[in-house]
N, C-alpha and C. Protein backbone atom coordinates (compact mmCIF):
# COMPACT_ATOMS: atom_id res chain seq x y z
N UNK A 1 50.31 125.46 195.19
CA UNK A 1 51.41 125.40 194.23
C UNK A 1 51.89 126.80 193.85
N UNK A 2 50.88 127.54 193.83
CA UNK A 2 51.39 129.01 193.39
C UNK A 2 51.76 129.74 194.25
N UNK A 3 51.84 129.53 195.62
CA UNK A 3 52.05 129.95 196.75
C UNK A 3 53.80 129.67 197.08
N UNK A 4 53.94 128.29 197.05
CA UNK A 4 55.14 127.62 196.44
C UNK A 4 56.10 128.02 195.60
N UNK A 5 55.42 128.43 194.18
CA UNK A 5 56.15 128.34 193.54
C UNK A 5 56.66 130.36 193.53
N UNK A 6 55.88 131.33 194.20
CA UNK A 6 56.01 132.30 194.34
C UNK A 6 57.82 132.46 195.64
N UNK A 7 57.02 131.54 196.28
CA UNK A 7 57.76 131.47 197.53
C UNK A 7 59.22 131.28 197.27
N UNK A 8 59.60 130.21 196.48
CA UNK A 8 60.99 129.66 195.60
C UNK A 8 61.62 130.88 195.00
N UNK A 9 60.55 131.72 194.30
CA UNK A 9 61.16 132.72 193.38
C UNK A 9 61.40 133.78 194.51
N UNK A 10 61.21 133.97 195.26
CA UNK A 10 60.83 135.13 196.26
C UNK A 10 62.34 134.37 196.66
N UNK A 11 62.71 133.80 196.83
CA UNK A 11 63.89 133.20 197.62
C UNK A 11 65.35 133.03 197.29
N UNK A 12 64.65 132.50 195.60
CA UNK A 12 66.07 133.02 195.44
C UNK A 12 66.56 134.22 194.92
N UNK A 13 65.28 134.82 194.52
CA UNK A 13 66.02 136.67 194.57
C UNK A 13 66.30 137.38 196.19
N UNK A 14 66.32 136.37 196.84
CA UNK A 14 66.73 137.32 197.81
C UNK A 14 68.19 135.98 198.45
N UNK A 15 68.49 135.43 197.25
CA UNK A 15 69.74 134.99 198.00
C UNK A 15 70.93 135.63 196.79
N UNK A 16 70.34 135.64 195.61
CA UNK A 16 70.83 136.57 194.53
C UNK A 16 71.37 137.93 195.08
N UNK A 17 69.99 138.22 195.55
CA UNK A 17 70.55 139.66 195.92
C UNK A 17 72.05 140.03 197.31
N UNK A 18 71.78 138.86 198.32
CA UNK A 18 72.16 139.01 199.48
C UNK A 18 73.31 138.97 198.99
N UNK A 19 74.31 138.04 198.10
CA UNK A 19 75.51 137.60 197.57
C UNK A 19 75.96 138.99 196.27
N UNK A 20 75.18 139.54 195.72
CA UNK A 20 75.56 139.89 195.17
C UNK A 20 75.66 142.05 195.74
N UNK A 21 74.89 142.03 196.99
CA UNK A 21 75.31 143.16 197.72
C UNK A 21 77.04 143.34 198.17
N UNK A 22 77.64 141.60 198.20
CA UNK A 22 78.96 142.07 199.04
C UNK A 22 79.56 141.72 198.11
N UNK A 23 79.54 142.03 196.35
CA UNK A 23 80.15 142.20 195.31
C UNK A 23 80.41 143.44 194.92
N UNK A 24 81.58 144.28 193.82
CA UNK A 24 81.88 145.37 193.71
C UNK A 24 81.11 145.93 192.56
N UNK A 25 81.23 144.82 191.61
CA UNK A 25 80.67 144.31 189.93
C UNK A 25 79.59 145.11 189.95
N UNK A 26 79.46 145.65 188.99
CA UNK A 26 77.90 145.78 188.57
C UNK A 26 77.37 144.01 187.57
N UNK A 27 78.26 143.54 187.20
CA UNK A 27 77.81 141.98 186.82
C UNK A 27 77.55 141.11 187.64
N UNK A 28 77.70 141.40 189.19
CA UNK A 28 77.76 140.39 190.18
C UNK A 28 76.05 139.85 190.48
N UNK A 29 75.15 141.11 189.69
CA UNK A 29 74.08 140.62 190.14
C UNK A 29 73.85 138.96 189.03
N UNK A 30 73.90 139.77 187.75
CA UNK A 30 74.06 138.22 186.44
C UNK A 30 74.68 137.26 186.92
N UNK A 31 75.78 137.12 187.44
CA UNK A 31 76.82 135.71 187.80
C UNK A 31 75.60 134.97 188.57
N UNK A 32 75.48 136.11 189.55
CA UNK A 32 74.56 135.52 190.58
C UNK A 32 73.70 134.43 190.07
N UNK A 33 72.41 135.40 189.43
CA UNK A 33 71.50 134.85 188.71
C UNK A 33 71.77 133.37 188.09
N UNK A 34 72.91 133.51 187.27
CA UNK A 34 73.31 132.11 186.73
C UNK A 34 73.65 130.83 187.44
N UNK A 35 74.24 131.05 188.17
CA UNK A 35 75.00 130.21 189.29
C UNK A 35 73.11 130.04 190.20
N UNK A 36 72.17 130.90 190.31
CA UNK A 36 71.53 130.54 191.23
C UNK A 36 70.38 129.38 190.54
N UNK A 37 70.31 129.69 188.94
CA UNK A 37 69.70 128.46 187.75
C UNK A 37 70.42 127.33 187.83
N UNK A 38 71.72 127.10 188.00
CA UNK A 38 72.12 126.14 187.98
C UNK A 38 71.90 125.22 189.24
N UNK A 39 72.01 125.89 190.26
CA UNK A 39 71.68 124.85 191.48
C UNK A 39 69.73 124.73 191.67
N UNK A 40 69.19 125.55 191.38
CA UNK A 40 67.78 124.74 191.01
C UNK A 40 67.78 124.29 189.95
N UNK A 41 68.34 123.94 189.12
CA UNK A 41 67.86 123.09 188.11
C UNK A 41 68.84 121.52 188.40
N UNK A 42 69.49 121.80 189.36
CA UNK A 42 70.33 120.54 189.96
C UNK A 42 69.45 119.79 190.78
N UNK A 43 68.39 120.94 191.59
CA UNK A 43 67.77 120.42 192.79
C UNK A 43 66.43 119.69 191.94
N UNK A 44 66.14 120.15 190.52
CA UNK A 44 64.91 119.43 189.86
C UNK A 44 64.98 118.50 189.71
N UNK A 45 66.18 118.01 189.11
CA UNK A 45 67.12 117.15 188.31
C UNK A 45 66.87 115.94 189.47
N UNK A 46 67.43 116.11 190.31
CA UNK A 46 67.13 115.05 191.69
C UNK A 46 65.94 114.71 192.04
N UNK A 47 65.24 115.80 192.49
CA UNK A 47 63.56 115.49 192.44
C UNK A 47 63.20 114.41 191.32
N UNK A 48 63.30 115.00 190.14
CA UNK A 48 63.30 113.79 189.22
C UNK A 48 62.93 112.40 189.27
N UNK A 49 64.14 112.20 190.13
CA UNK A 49 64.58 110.37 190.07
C UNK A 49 63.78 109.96 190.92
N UNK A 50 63.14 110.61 191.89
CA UNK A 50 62.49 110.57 192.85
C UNK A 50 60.55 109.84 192.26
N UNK A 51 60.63 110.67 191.32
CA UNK A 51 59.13 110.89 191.01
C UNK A 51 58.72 109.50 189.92
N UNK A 52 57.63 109.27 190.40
CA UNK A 52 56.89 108.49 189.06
C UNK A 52 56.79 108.72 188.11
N UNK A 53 55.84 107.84 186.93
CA UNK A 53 55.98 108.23 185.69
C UNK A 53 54.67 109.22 185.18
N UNK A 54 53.40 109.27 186.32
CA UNK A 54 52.25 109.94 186.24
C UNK A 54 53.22 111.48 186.07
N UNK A 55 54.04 111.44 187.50
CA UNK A 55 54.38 113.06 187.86
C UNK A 55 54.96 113.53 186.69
N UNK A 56 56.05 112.34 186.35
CA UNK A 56 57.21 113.10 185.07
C UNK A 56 56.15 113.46 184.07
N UNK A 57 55.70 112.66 183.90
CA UNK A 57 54.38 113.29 182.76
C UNK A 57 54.08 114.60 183.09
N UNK A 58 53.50 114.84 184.02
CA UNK A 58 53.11 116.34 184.25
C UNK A 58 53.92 117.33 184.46
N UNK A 59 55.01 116.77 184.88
CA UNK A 59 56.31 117.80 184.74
C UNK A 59 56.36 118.55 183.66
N UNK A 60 57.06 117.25 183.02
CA UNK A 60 57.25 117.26 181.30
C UNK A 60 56.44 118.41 180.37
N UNK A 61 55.01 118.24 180.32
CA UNK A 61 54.14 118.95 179.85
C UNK A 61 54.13 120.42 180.73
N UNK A 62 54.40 120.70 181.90
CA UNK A 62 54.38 121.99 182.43
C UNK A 62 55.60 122.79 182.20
N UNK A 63 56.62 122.15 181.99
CA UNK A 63 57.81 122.29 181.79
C UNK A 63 58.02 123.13 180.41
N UNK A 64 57.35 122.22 179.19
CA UNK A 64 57.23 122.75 177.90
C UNK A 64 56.30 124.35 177.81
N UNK A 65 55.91 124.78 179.09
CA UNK A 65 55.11 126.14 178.82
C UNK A 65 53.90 126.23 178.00
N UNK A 66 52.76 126.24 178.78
CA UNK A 66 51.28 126.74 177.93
C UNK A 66 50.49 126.91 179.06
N UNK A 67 49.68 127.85 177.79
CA UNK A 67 48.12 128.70 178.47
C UNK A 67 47.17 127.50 179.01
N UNK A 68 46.96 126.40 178.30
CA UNK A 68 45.62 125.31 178.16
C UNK A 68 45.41 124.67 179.50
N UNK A 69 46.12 124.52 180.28
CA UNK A 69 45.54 124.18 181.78
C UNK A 69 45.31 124.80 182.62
N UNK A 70 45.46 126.34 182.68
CA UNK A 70 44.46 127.17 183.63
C UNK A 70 43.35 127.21 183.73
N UNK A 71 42.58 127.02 185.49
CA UNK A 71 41.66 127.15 185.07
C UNK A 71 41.25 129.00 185.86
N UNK A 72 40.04 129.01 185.88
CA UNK A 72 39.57 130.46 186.78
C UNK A 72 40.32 130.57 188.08
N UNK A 73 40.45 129.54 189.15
CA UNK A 73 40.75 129.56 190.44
C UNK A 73 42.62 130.09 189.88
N UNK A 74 42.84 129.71 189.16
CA UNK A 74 44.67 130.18 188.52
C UNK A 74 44.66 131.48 187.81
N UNK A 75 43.95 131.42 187.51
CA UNK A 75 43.83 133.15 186.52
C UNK A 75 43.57 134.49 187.71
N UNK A 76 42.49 133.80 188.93
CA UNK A 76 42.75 134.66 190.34
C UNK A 76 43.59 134.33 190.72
N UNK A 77 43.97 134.01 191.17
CA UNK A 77 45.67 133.86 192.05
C UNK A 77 46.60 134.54 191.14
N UNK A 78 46.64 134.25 190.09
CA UNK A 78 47.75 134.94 189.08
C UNK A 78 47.27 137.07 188.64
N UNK A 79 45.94 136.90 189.06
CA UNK A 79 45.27 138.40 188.96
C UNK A 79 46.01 139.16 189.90
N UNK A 80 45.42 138.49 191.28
CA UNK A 80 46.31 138.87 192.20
C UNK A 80 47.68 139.54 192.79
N UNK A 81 48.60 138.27 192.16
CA UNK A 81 50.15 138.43 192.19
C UNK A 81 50.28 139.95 191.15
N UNK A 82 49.75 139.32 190.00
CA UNK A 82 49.83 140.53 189.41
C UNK A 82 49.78 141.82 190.02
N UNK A 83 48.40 142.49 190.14
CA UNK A 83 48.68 143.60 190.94
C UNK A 83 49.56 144.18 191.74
N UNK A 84 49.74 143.35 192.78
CA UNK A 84 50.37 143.27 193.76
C UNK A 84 51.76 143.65 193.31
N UNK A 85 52.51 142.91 192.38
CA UNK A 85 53.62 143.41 191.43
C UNK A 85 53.62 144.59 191.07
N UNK A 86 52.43 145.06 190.24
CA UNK A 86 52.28 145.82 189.23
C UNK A 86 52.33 147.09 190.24
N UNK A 87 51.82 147.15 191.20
CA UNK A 87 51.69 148.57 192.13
C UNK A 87 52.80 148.68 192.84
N UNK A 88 53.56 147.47 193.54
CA UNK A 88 55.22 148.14 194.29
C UNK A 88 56.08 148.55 192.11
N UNK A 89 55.68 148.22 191.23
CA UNK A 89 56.89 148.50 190.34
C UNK A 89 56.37 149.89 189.99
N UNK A 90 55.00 150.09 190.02
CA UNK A 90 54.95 151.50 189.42
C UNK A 90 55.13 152.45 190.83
N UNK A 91 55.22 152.20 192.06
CA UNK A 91 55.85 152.73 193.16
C UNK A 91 57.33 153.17 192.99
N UNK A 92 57.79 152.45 192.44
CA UNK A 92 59.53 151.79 192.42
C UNK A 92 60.03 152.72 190.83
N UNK A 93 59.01 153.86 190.14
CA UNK A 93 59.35 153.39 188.99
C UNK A 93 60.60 154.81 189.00
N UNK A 94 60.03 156.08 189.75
CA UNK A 94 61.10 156.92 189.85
C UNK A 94 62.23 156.31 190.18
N UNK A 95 62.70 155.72 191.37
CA UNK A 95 64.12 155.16 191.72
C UNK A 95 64.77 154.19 190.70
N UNK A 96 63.67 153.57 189.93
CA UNK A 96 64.65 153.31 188.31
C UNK A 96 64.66 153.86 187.68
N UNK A 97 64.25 155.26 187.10
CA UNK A 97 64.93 156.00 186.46
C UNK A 97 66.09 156.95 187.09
N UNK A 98 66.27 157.24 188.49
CA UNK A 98 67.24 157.64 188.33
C UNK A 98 68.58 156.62 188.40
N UNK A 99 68.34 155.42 188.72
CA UNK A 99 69.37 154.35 188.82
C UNK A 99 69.73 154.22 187.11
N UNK A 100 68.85 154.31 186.02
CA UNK A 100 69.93 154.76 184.81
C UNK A 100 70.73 155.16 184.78
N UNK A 101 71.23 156.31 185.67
CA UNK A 101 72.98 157.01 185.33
C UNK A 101 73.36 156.38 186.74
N UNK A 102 73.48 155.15 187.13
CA UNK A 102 73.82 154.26 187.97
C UNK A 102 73.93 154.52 189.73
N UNK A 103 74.73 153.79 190.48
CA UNK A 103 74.48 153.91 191.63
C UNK A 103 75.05 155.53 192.34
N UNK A 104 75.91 155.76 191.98
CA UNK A 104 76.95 157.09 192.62
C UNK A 104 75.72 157.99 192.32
N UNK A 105 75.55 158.35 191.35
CA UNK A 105 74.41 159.09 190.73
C UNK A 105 73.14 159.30 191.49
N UNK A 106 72.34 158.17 191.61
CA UNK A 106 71.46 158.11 192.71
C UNK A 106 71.47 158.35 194.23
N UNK A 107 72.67 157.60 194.61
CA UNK A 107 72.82 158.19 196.03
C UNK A 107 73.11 159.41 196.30
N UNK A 108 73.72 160.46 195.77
CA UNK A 108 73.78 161.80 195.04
C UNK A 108 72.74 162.69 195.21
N UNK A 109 71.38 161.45 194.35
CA UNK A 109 70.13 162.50 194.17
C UNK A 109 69.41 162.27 195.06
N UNK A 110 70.12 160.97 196.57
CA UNK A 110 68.68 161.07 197.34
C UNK A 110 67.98 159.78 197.17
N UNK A 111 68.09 158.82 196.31
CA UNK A 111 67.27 157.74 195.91
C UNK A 111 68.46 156.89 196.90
N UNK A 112 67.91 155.23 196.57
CA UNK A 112 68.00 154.47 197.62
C UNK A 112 68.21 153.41 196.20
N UNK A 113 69.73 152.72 196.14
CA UNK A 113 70.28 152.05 194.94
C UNK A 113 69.37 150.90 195.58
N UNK A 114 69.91 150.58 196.62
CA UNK A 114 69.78 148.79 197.28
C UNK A 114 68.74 148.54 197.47
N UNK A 115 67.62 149.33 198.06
CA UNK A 115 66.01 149.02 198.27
C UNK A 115 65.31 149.07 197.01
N UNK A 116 65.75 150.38 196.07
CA UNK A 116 65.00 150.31 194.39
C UNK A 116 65.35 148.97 193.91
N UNK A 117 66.41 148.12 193.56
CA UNK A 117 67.09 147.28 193.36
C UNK A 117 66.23 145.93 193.80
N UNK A 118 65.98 146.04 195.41
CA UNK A 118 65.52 144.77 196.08
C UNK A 118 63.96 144.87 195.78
N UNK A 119 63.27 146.06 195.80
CA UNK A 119 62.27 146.28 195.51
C UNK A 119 61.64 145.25 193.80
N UNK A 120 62.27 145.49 192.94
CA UNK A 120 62.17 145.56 191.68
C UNK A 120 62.17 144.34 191.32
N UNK A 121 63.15 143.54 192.17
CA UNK A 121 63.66 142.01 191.97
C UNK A 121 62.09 141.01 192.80
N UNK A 122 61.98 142.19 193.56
CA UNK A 122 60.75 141.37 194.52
C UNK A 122 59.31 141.38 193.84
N UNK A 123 58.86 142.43 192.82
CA UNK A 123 57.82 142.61 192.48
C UNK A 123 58.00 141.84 190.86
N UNK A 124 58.76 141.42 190.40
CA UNK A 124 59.50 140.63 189.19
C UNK A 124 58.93 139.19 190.02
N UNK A 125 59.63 138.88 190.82
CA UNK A 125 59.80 137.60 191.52
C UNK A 125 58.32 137.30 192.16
N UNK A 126 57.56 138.32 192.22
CA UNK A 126 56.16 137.16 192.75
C UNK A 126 55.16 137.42 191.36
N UNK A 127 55.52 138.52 190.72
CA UNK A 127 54.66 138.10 189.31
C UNK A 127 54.99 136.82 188.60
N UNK A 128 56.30 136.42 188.44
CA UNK A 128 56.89 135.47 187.28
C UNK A 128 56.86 134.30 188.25
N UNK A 129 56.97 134.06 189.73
CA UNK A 129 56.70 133.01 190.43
C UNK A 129 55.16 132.07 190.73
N UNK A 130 54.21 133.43 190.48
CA UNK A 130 52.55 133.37 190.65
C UNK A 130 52.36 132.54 188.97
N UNK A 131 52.97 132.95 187.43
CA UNK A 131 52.21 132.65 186.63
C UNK A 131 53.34 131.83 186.18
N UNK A 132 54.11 131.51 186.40
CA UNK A 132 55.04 129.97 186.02
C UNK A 132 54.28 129.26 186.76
N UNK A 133 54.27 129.10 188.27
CA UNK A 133 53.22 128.14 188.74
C UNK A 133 52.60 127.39 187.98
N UNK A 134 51.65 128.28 187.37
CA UNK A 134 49.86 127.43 186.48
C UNK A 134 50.89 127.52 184.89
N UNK A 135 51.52 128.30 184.27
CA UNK A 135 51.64 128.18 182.78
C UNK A 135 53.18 127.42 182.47
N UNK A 136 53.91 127.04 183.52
CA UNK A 136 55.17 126.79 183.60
C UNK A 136 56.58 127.89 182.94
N UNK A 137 57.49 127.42 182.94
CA UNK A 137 58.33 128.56 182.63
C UNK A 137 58.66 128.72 180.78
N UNK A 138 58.01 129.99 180.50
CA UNK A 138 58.08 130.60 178.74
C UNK A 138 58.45 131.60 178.66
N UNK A 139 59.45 131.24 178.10
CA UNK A 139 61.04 131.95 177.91
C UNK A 139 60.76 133.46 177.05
N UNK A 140 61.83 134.23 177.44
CA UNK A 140 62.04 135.45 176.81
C UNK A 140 60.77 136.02 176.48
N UNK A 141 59.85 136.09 176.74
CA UNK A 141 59.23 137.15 177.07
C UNK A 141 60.00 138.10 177.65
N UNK A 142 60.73 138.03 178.76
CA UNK A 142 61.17 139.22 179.73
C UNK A 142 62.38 139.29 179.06
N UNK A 143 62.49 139.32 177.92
CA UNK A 143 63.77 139.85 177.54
C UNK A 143 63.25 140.30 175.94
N UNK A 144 62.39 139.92 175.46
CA UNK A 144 61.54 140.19 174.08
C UNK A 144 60.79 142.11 174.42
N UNK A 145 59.81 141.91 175.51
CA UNK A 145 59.12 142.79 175.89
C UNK A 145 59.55 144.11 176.54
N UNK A 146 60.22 144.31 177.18
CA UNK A 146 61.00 145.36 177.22
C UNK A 146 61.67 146.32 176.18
N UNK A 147 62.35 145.86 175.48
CA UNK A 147 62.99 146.00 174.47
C UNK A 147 62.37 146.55 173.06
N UNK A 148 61.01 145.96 172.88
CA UNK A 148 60.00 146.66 172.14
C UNK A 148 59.45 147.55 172.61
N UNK A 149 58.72 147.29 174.17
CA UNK A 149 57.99 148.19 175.32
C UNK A 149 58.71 149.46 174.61
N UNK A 150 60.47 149.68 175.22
CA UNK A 150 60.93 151.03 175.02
C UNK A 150 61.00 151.51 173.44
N UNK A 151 60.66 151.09 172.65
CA UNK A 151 60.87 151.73 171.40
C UNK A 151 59.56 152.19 171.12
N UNK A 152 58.40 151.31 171.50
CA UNK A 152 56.91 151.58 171.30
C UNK A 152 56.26 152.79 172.10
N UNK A 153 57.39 152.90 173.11
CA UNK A 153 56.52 154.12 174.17
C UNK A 153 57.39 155.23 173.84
N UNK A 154 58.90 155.23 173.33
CA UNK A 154 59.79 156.06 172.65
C UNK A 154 60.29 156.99 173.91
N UNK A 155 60.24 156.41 174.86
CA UNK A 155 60.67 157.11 176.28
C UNK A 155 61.38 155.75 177.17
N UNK A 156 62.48 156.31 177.62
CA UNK A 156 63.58 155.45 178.55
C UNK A 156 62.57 155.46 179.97
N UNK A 157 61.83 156.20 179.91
CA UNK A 157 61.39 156.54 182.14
C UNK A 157 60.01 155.23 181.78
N UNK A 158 59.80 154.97 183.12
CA UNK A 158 59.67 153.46 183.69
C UNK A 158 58.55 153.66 184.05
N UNK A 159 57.62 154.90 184.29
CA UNK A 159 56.49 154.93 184.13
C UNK A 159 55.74 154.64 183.10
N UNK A 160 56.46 154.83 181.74
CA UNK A 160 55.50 154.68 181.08
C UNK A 160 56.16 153.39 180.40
N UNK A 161 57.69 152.81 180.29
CA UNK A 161 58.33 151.38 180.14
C UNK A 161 57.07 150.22 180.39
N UNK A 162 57.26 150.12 181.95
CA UNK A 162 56.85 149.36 182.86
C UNK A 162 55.40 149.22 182.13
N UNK A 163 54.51 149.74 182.54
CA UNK A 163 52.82 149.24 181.59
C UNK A 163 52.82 148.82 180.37
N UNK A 164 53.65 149.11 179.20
CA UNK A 164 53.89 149.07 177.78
C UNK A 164 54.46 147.84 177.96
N UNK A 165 55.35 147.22 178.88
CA UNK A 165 56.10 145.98 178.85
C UNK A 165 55.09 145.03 179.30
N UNK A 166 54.24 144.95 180.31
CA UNK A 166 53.34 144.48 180.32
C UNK A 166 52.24 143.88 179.37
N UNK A 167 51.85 145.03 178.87
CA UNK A 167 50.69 144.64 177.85
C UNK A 167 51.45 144.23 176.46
N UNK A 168 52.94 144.70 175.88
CA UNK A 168 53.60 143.47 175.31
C UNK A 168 53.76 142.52 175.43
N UNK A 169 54.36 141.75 176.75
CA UNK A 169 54.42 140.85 176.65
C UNK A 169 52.84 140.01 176.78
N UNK A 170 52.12 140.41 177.04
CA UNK A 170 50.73 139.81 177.34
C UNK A 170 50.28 139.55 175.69
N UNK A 171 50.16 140.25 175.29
CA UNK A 171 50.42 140.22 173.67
C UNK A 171 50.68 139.04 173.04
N UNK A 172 52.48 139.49 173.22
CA UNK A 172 53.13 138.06 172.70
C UNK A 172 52.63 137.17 173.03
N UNK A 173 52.37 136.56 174.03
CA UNK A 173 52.13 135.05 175.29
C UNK A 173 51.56 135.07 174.30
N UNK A 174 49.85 135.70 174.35
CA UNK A 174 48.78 135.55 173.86
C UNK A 174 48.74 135.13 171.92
N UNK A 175 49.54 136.19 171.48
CA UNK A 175 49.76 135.40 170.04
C UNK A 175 50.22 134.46 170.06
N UNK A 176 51.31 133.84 170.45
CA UNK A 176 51.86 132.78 170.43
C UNK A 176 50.99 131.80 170.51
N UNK A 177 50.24 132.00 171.68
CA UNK A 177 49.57 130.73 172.35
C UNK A 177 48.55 130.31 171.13
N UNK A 178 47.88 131.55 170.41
CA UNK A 178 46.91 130.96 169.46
C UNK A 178 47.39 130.33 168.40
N UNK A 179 48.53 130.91 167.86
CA UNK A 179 49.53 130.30 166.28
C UNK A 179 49.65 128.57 167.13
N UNK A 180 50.11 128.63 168.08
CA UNK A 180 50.29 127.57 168.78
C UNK A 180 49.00 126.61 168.30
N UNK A 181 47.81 126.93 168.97
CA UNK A 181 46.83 126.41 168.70
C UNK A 181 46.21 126.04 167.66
N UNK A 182 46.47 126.83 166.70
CA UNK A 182 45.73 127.00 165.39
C UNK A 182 46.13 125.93 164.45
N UNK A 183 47.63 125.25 164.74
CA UNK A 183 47.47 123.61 163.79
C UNK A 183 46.76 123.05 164.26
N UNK A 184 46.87 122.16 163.43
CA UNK A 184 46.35 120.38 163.47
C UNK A 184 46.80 119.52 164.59
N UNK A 185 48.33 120.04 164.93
CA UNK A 185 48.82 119.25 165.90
C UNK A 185 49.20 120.49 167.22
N UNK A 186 48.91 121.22 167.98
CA UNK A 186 48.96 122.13 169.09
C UNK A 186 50.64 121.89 169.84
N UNK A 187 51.13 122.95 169.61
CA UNK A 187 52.37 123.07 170.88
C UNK A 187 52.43 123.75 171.87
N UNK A 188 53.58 123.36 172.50
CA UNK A 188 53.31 124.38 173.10
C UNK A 188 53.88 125.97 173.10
N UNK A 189 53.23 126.75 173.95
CA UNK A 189 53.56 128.40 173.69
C UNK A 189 55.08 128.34 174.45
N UNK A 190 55.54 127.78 175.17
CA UNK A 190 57.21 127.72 175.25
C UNK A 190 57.61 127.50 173.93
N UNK A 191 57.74 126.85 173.20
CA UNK A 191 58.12 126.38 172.23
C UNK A 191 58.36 127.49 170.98
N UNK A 192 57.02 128.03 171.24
CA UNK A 192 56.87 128.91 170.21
C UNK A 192 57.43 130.37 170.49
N UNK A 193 57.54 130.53 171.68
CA UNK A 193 58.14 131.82 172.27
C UNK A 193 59.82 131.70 171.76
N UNK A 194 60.39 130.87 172.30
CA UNK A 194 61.65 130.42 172.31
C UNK A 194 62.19 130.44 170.38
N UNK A 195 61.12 130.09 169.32
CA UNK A 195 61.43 130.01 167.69
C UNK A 195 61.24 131.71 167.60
N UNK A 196 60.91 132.28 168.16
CA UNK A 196 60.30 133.67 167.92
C UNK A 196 61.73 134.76 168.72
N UNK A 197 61.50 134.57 169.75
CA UNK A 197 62.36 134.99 170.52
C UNK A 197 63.87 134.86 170.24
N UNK A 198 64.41 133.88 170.16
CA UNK A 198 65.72 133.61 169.75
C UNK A 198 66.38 134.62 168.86
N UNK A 199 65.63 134.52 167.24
CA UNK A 199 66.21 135.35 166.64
C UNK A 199 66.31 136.91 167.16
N UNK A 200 64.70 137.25 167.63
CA UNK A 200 64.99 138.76 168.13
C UNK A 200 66.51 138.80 169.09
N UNK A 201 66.56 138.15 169.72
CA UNK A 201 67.97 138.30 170.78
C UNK A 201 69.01 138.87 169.87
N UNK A 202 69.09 137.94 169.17
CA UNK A 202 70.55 137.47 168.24
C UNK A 202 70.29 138.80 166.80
N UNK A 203 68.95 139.27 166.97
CA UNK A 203 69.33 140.41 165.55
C UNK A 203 69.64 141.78 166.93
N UNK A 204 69.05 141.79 167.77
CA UNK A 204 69.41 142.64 168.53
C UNK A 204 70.77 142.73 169.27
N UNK A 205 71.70 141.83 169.42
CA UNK A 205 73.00 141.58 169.48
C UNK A 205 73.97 141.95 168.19
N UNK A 206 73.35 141.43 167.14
CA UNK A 206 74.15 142.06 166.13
C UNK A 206 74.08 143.26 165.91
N UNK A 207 72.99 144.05 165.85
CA UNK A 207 73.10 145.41 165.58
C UNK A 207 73.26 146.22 166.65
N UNK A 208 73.78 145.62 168.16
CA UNK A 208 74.45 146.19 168.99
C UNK A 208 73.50 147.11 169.58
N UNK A 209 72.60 146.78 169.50
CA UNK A 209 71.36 147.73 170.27
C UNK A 209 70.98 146.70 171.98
N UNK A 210 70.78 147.82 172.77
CA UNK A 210 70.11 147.11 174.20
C UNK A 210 69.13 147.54 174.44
């Protein structure tokens, strides 16, 4: 399943990417992205009708995002991916900082826009493909963690971003998951990410900060 579900993510960042190379946009990669949620979540949607009521059950519940059904054999496989991520991004991490003052800029200094780019999307795409697998998909983290990452490390460069975003968001998951736990009645850590998360978006939109 995690092999699978790596494989999917691995796939469609590289159909994201392929479509959005013979765009001019610097937004063409986002459209992409969106348009590429919508047709898997069309293709779930169908699966669906397909499935029993055991599966929808387990959907359902994987769907809602949590820690509580991993077991060891998922925490290796997900160790794994990890690394594996974690070492092409801290490889990758010079060519995103100079891709900050954007593409002209970089090709300029010698860096490589389209491989830093494909690189980055690829080591994203088998971390978040390896641990959706076993924990299902829990939202904004990757848009929560960053965003603190850079204020907490008080440096824009991606050496030191990149690890700080990490062990934030590992953080968060991890609080969440226990507040989660700690009623009477247990939710799940999607749930709780998403009541948490939301507002950060929306105070960080208003005060016009990225």
């Amino acid at each position: 399943m995690a092999a699978a579900a790596s494989a999917g993510a691995l796939a469609s960042a590289a159909l994201i990417l392929a479509v959005s190379f013979r765009m001019k946009r610097s937004s063409s990669l986002l459209i992409c992205g969106v348009m590429a949620g919508f047709i898997i979540s069309a293709i779930i949607s169908i699966l669906q009708f397909g499935a029993g009521a055991e599966e929808l059950k387990m959907f359902y519940s994987w769907s809602a995002g949590n820690f509580t059904g991993t077991d060891m054999g998922g925490v290796t496989i997900m160790a794994v991916a990890f690394l594996a991520g974690a070492a092409i991004a801290a490889a990758n991490a010079k060519g995103l900082d100079i891709m900050l003052f954007g593409d002209e800029f970089a090709l300029l200094s010698g860096a490589r826009p389209r491989q830093t780019r494909t690189a980055a999307l690829f080591s994203a795409s088998l971390m978040t493909g390896a641990v959706t697998a076993f924990c299902g998909p829990i939202g904004f983290v990757g848009i929560v963690a960053p965003h603190m990452a850079r204020r907490l490390s008080g440096t824009a460069r991606h050496a030191a971003v990149l690890p700080m975003s990490m062990a934030t968001g590992g953080l968060f998951g991890v609080t969440a998951d226990l507040l989660c736990q700690a009623g009477s009645l247990p939710v799940p850590a999607g749930s709780m990410m998403a009541l948490t998360g939301i507002p950060f978006v929306l105070a960080m939109i208003i005060s016009g900060k990225d």
